[in-house]
Protein backbone atom coordinates (compact mmCIF):
# COMPACT_ATOMS: atom_id res chain seq x y z
CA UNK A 1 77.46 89.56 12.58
CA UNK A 2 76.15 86.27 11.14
CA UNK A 3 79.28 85.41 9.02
CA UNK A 4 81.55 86.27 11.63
CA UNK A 5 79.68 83.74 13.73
CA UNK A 6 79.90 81.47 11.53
CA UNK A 7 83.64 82.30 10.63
CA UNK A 8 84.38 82.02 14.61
CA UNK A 9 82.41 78.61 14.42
CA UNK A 10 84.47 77.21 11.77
CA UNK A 11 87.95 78.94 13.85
CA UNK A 12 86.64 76.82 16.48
CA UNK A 13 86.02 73.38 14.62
CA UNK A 14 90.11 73.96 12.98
CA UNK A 15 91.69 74.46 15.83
CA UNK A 16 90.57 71.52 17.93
CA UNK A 17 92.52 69.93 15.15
CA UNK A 18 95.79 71.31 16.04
CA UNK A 19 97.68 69.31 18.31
CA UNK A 20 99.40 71.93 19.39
CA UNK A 21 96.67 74.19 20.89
CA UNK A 22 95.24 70.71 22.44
CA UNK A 23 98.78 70.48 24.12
CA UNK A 24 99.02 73.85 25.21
CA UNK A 25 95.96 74.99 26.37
CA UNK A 26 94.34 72.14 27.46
CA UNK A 27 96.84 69.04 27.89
CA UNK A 28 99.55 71.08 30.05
CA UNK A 29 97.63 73.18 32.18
CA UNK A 30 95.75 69.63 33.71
CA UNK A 31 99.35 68.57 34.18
CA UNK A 32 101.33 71.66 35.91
CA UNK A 33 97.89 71.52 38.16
CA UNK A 34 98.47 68.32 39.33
CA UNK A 35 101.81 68.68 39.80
CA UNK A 36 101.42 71.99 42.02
CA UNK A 37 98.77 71.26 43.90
CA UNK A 38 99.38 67.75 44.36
CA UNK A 39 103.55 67.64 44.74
CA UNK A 40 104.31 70.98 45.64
CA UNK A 41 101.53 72.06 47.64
CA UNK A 42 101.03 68.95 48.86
CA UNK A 43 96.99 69.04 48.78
CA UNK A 44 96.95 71.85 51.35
CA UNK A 45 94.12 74.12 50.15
CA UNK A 46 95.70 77.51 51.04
CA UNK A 47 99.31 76.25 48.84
CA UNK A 48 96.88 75.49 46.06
CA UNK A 49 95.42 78.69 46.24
CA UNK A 50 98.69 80.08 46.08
CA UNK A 51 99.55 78.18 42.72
CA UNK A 52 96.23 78.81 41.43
CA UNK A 53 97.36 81.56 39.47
CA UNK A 54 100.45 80.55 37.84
CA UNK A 55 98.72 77.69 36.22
CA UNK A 56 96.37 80.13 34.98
CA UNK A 57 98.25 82.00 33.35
CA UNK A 58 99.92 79.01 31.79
CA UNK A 59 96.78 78.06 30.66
CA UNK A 60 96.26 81.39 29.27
CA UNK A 61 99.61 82.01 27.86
CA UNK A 62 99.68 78.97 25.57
CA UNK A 63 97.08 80.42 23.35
CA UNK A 64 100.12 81.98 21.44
CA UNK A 65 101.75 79.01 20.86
CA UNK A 66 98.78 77.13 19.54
CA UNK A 67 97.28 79.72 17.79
CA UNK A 68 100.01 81.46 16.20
CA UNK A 69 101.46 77.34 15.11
CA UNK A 70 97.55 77.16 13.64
CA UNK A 71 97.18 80.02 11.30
CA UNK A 72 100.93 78.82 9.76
CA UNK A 73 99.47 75.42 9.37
CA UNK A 74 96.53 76.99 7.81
CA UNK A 75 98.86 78.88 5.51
CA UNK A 76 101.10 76.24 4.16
CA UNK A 77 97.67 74.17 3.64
CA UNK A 78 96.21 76.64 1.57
CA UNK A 79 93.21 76.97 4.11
CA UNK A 80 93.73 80.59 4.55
CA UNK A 81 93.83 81.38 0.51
CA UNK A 82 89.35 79.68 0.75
CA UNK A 83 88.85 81.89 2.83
CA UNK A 84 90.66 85.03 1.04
CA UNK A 85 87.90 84.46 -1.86
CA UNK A 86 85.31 84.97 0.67
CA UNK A 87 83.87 88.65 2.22
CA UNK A 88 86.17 88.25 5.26
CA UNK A 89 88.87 90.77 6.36
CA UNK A 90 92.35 90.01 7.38
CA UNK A 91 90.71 91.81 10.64
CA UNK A 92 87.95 89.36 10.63
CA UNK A 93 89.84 86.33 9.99
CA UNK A 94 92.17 87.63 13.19
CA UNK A 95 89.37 88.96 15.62
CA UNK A 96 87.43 85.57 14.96
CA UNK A 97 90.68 83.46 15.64
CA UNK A 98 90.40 85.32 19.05
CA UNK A 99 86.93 84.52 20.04
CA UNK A 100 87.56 81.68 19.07
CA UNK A 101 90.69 81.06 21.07
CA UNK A 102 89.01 83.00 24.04
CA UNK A 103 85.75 80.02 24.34
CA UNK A 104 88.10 76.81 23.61
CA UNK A 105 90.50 78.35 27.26
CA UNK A 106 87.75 79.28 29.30
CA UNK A 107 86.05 76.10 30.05
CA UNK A 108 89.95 74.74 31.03
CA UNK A 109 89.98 77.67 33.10
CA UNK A 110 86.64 76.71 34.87
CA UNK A 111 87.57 73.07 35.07
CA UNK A 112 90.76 73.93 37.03
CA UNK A 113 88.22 76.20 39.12
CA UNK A 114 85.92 73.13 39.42
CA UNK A 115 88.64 70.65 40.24
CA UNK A 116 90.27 73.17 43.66
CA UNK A 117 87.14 73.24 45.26
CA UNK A 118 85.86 69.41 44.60
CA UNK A 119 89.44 67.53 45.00
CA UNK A 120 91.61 70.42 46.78
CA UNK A 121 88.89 71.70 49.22
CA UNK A 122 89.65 75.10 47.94
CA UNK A 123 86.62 77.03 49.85
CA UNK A 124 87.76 80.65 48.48
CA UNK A 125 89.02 82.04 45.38
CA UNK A 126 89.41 85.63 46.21
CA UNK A 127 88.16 88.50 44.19
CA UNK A 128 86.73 86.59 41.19
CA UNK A 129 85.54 89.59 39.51
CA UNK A 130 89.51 90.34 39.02
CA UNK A 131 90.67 86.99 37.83
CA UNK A 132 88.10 87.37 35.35
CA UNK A 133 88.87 90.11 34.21
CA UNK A 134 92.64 89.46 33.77
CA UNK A 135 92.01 86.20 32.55
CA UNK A 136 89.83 87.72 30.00
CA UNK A 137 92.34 90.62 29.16
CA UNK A 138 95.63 87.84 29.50
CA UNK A 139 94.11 85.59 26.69
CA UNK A 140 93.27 88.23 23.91
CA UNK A 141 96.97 89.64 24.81
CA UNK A 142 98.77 86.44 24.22
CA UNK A 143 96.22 85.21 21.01
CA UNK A 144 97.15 88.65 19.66
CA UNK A 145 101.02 87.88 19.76
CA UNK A 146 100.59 84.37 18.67
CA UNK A 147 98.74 86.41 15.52
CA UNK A 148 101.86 88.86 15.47
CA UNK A 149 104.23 85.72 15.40
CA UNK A 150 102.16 84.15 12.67
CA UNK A 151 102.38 87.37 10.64
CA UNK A 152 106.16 86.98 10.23
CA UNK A 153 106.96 83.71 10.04
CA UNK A 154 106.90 81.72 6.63
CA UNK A 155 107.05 78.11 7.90
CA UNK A 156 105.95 76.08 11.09
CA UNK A 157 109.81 75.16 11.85
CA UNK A 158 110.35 78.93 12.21
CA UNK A 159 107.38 79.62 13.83
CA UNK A 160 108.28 76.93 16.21
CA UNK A 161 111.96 78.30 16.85
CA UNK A 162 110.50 81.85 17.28
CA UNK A 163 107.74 80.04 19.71
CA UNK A 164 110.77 78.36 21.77
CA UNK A 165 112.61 81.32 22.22
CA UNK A 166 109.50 83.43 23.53
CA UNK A 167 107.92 80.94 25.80
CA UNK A 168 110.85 79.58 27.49
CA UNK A 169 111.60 83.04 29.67
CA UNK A 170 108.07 83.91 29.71
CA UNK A 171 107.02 80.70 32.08
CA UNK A 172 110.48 80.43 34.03
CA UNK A 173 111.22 84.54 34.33
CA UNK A 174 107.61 85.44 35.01
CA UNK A 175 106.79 83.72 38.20
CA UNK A 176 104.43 81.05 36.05
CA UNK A 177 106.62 77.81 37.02
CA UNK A 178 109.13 79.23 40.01
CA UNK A 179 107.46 82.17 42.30
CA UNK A 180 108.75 85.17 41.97
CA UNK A 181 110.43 85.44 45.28
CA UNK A 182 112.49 82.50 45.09
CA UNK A 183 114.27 83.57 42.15
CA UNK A 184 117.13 85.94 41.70
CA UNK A 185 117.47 89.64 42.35
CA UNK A 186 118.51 89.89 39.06
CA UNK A 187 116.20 87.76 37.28
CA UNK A 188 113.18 89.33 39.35
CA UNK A 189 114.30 92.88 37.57
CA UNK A 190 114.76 91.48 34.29
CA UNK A 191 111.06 90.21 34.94
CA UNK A 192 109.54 93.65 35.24
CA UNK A 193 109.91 93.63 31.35
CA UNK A 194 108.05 90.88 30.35
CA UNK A 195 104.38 91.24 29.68
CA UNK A 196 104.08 87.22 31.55
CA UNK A 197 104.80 89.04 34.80
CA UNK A 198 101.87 91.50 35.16
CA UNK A 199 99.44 88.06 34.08
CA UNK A 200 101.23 85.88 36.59
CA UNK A 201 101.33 88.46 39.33
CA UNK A 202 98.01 89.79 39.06
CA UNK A 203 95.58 86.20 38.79
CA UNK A 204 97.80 85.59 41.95
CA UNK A 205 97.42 88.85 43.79
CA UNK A 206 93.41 88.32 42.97
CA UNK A 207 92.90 84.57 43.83
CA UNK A 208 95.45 84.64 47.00
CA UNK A 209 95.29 88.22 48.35
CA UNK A 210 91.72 89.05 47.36
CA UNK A 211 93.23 92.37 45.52
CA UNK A 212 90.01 94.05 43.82
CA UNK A 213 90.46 95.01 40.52
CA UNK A 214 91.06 98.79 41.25
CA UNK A 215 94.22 97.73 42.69
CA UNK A 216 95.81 95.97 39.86
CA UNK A 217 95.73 98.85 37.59
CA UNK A 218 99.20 98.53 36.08
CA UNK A 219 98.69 94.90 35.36
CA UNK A 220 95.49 95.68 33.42
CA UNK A 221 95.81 98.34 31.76
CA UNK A 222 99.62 97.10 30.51
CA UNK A 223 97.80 93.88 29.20
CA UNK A 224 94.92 95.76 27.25
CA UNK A 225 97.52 98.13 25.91
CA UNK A 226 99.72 95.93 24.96
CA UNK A 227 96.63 93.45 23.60
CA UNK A 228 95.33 96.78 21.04
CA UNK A 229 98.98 97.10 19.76
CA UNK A 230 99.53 93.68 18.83
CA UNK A 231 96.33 93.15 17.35
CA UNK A 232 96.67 96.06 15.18
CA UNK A 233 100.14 95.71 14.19
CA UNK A 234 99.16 91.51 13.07
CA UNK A 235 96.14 93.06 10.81
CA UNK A 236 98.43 95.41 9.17
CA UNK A 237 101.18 92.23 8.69
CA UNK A 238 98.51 89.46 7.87
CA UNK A 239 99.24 87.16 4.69
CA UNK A 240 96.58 84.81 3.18
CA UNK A 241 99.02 83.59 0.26
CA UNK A 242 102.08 81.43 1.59
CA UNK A 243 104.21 83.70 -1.39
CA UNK A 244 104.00 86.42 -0.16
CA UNK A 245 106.83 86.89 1.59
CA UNK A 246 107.58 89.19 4.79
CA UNK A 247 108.78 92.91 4.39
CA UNK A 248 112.08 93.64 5.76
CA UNK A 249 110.64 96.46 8.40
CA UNK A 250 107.86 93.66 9.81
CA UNK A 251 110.37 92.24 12.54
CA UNK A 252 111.32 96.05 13.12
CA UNK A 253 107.62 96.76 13.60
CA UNK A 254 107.25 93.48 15.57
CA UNK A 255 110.19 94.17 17.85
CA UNK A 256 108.63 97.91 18.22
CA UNK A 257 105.47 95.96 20.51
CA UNK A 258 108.18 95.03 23.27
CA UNK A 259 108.60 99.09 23.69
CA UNK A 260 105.67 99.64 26.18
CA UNK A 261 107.19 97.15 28.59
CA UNK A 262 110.12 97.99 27.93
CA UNK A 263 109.13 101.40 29.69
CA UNK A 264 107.25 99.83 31.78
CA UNK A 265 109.95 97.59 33.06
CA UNK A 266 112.75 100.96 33.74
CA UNK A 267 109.52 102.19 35.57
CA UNK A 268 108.76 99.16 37.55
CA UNK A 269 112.24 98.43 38.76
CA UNK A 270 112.92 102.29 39.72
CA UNK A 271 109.17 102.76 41.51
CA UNK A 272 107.29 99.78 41.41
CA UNK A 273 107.14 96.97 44.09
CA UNK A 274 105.68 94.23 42.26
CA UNK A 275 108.82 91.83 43.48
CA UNK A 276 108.01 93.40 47.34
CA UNK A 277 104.54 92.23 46.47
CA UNK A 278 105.36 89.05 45.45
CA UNK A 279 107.63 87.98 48.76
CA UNK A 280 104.98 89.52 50.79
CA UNK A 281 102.66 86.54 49.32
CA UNK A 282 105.42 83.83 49.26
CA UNK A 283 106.21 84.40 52.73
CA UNK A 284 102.86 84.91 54.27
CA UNK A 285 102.34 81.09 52.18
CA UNK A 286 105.04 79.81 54.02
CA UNK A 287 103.56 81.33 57.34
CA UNK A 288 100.35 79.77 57.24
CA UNK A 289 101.58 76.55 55.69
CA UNK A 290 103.74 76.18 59.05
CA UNK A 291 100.61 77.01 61.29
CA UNK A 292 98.13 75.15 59.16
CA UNK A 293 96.61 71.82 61.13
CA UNK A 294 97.82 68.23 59.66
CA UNK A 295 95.25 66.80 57.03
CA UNK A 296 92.91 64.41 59.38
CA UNK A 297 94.11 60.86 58.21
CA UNK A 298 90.71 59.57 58.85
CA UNK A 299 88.32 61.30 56.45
């Protein structure tokens, strides 16, 4: 337990050297919470509630970019090879990159907490014990496919192409940057398949609606799922030596993780009503924007 702390410790101390995971996870989340709550929300405390979530999960959600852009770096540096001579695991190396990534989001997460209630007059978050938990679930789901994208990828330009090509329709399809309502029918179905959704849609059913956690049983238990099948499939596909080069059958295997949403999604858009869900929130917003008083002009 001692040298993973201290292996978690020294995951900690690398990463805040990354650019990228300083961009990511703490950089852009400051900066699509500004622009929410103060542009599109307009300061009103119940809009910012509203947005609370998406920026969350955005927050969240770029833990695979940094992460998986870190342990390439590491890689190509020959970092990863020092540790290889030392008693850690591949599973070690992976669950401490985790933790690791899990304590670097969370005070971002409870700075944007801090910052709705002192500068928004946010008075009410909803069902906290919820957000946590998802918030909790969301980050070790999207660290674990940053370690499956790591696992495959030989060089930071690919790693960055395959990055681009994931996190593009996971903010813009998933209700993170757009809600879900105000997009189209179409590309609210095509939604239902990514595992973005069920993050975005469930921090905002918790903070806005007050949904306990009970209720959002599909969201977490398609997270966790999805979080132990990533994590196991990255251990199995984890390099140390930047020579060794990727079997033919890892992007098969890699590919395979998009099957439980895949399911999930046929399932959703047949018997779910997560989309229902999400206009029912959107339009009860725009309902008590329109009935909410004027900001008093002289506080």
């Amino acid at each position: 337990m001692r040298n993973f702390a201290t292996l978690t410790r020294m995951r900690i101390q690398l990463t805040l050297r990354n650019k990228m995971f300083v961009f990511f996870s703490l950089i852009m989340p400051f900066a699509f919470f500004f622009l929410y709550a103060g542009i599109f929300a307009k300061g009103q405390p119940q809009v910012v509630r509203f947005f609370l979530g998406p920026v969350l999960s955005l927050t969240v959600m770029g833990s695979f970019w940094g992460l998986s852009a870190a342990l390439v770096m590491f890689r190509e540096q020959g970092i990863l090879r020092r540790f290889h001579v030392t008693p850690v695991t591949a599973s070690d190396m992976l669950a401490s990159s985790v933790v690791a990534n899990y304590v670097l989001i969370f005070p971002t997460v409870l700075f944007l907490f801090f910052l709705s209630r002192t500068i928004f007059h946010v008075t009410h978050f909803g069902d906290l014990l919820s957000s946590f938990i998802l918030i909790s679930i969301g980050a070790i789901s999207f660290s674990s496919m940053g370690l499956v994208v790591a696992s495959v990828t030989n060089t930071m330009q690919e790693t960055q192409v395959i990055n681009q090509l994931v996190w593009l329709p996971l903010i813009f399809l998933s209700g993170a940057t757009f809600p879900l309502a105000f997009l189209p029918h179409i590309a609210q179905n095509f939604s239902l398949f990514m595992p973005a959704t069920y993050l975005v849609q469930g921090l905002q059913r918790a903070i806005y609606d007050s949904i306990p956690i009970w209720q959002l049983g599909v969201e977490v238990a398609s997270l966790a799922f999805w979080a132990v099948l990533t994590f196991f499939l990255s251990a199995q596909l984890f390099r140390w030596e930047p020579e060794v080069k990727v079997p033919r059958k890892a992007k098969l295997l890699v590919a395979a993780t998009a099957i439980p949403f895949l399911l999930l999604g046929l399932w959703e858009n047949k018997y779910g009503n997560i989309p229902a869900q999400a206009r029912s929130a959107y339009d009860s917003l725009n309902g008590r924007a329109k009935s909410a008083p004027p900001p008093d002009s002289s506080k």
